[in-house]
Protein backbone atom coordinates (compact mmCIF):
# COMPACT_ATOMS: atom_id res chain seq x y z
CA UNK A 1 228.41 327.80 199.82
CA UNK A 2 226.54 331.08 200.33
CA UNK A 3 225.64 329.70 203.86
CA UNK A 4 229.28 330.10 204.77
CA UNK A 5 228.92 333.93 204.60
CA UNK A 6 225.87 334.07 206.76
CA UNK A 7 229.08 332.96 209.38
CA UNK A 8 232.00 334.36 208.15
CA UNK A 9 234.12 333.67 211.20
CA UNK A 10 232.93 329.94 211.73
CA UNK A 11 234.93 327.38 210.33
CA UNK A 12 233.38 324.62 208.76
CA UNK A 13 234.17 321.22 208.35
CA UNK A 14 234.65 320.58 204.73
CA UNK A 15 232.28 317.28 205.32
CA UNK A 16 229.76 319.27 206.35
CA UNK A 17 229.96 321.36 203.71
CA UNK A 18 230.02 318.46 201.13
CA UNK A 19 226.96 316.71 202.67
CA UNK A 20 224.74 319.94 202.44
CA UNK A 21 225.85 320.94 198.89
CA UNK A 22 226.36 317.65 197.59
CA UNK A 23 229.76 315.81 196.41
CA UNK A 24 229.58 317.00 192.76
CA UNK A 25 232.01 318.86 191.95
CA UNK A 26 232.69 319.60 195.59
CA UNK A 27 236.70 318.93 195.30
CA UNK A 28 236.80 321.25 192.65
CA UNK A 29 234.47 324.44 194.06
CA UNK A 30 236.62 324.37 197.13
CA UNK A 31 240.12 324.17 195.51
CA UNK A 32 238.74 327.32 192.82
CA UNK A 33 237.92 329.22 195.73
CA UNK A 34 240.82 328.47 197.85
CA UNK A 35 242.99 329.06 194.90
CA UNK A 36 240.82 333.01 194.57
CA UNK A 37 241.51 333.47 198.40
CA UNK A 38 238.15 333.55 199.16
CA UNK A 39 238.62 330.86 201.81
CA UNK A 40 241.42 329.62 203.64
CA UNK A 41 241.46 326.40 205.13
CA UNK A 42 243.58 324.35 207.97
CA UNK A 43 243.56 320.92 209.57
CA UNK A 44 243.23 319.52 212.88
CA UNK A 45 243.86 316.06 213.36
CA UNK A 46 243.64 314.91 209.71
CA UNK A 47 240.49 316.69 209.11
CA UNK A 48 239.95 319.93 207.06
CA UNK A 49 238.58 323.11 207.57
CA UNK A 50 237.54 325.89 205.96
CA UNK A 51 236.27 329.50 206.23
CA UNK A 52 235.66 332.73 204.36
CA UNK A 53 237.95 335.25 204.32
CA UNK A 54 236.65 338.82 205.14
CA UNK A 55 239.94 340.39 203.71
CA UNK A 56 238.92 339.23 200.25
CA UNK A 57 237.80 342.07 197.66
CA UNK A 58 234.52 341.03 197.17
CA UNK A 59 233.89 339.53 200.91
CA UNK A 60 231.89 342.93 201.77
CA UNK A 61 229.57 342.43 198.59
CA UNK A 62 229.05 339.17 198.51
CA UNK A 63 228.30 338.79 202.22
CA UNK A 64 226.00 341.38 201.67
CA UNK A 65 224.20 339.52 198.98
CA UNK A 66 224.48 336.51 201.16
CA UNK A 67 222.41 338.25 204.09
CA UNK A 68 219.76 339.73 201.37
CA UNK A 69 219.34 336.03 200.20
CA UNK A 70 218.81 333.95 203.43
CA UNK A 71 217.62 336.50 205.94
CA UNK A 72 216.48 334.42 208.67
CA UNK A 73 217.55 331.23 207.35
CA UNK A 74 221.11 331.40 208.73
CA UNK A 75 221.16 328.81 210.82
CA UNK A 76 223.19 325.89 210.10
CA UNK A 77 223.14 322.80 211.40
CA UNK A 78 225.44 323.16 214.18
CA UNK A 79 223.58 326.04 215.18
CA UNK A 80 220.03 324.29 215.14
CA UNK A 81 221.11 321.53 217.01
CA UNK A 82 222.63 323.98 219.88
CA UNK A 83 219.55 325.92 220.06
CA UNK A 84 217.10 323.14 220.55
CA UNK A 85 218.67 321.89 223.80
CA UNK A 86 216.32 322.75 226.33
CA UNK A 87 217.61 324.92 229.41
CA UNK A 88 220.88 326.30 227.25
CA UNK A 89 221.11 329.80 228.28
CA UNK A 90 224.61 330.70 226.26
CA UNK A 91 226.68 328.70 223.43
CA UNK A 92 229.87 330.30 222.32
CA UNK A 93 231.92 328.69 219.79
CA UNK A 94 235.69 328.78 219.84
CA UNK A 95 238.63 326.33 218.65
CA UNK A 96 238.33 324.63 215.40
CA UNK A 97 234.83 326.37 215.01
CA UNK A 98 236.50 329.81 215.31
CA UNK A 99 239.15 329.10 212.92
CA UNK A 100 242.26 328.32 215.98
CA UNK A 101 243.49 324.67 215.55
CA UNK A 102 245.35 324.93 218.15
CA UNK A 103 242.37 326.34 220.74
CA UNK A 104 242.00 324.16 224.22
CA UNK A 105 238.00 324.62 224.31
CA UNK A 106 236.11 324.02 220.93
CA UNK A 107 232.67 324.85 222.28
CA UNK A 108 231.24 326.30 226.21
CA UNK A 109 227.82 325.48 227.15
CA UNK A 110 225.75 327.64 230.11
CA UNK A 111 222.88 326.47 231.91
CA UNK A 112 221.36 323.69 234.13
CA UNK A 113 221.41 321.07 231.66
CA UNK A 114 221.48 317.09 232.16
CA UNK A 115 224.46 315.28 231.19
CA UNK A 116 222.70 312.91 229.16
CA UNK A 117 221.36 316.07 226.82
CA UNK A 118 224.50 317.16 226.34
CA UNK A 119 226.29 314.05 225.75
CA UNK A 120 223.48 313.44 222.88
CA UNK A 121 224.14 317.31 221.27
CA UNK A 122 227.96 316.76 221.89
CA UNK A 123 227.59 313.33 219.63
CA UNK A 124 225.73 315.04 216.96
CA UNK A 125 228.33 318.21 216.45
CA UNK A 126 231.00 315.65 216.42
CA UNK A 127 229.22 313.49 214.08
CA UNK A 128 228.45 316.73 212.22
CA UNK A 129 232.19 317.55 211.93
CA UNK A 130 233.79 314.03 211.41
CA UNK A 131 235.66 314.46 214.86
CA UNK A 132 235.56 314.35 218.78
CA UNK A 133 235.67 317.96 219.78
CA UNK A 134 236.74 319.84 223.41
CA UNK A 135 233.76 321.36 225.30
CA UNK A 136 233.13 322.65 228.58
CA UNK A 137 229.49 322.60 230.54
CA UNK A 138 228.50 325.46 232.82
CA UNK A 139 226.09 326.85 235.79
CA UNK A 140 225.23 330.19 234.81
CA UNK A 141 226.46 331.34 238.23
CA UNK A 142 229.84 329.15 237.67
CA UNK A 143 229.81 331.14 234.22
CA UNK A 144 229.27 334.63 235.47
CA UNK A 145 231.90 333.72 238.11
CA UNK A 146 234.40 332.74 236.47
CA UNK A 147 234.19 335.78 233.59
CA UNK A 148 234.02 338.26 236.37
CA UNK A 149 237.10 337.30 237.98
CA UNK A 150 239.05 336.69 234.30
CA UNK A 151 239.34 333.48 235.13
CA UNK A 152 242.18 332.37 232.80
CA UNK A 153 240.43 329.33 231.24
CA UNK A 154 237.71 332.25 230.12
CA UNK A 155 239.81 334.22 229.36
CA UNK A 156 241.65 332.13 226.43
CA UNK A 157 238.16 332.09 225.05
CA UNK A 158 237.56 335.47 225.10
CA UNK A 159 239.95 337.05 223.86
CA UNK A 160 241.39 334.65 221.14
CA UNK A 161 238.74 334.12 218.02
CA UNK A 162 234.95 332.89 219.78
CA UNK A 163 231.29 332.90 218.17
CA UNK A 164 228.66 333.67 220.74
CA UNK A 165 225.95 332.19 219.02
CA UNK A 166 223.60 332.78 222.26
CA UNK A 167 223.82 334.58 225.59
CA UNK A 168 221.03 335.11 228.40
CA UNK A 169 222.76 334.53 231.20
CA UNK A 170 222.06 337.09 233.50
């Protein structure tokens, strides 16, 4: 689960997690480390979620062994899959990926992209995290808009828990 502190403030679904390190002894790793207070975890429509948390005594070690170890090999699979649509110019994560069950917006999207791309990415991060997830699709001019005027739908993004995984909108 070093992977998880290469994002500390992404939360993961936990069958994500189980399908990249395998279901032995999966049940068990979790529950030790929730039980340490190394993660906490929540749930959003029957689903569960975890992530790493930075308040922990050893979070500032460990994540520092964590970036020594991987480097440039960070990307998850969420992340991957983002960055290979072609013509996304900006990606920030919020909602369930950020941690905030209760969040309106799970995940923005910027740039002049087909609705058939997107509907294809969409499917795979919802397949990747075992549920249908909130997103909105932007122009970058509808994007810089709409933060320059604190539009309040951008606002509830930005200021509650977000991941901006990418940004070149200019």
């Amino acid at each position: 689960m070093i992977f998880m502190l290469a994002w500390p403030r992404r939360a993961f679904f936990a069958g994500e997690i189980k399908h990249k390190v395998g279901a032995s002894g999966f049940d068990q790793a979790l529950s030790a480390l929730a039980k340490s207070g190394f993660i906490s975890s929540f749930k959003k429509r029957g689903n569960k979620y975890v992530m790493v948390n930075a308040r922990h005594g050893f979070y500032n070690q460990l994540r520092a062994e964590a970036v020594r170890i991987l480097r440039n090999k960070t990307d998850d699979e969420l992340s991957k899959t983002l960055k290979n649509l072609k013509g996304l110019k900006a990606a920030v994560l919020s909602g369930i990926f950020a941690g905030n069950a209760s969040g309106d917006c799970d995940l923005v999207l910027v740039g002049n992209l087909p609705q058939n791309r997107v509907n294809k990415v969409v499917g795979k991060i919802e397949h990747l995290v075992g549920q249908e997830i909130n997103y909105a699709v932007f122009e970058p001019a509808e994007y810089n808009y709409r933060k320059n005027i604190f539009d309040r739908f951008m606002k509830d993004i930005f200021e509650n828990e977000h991941l901006v995984l990418m940004d070149k909108v200019k």
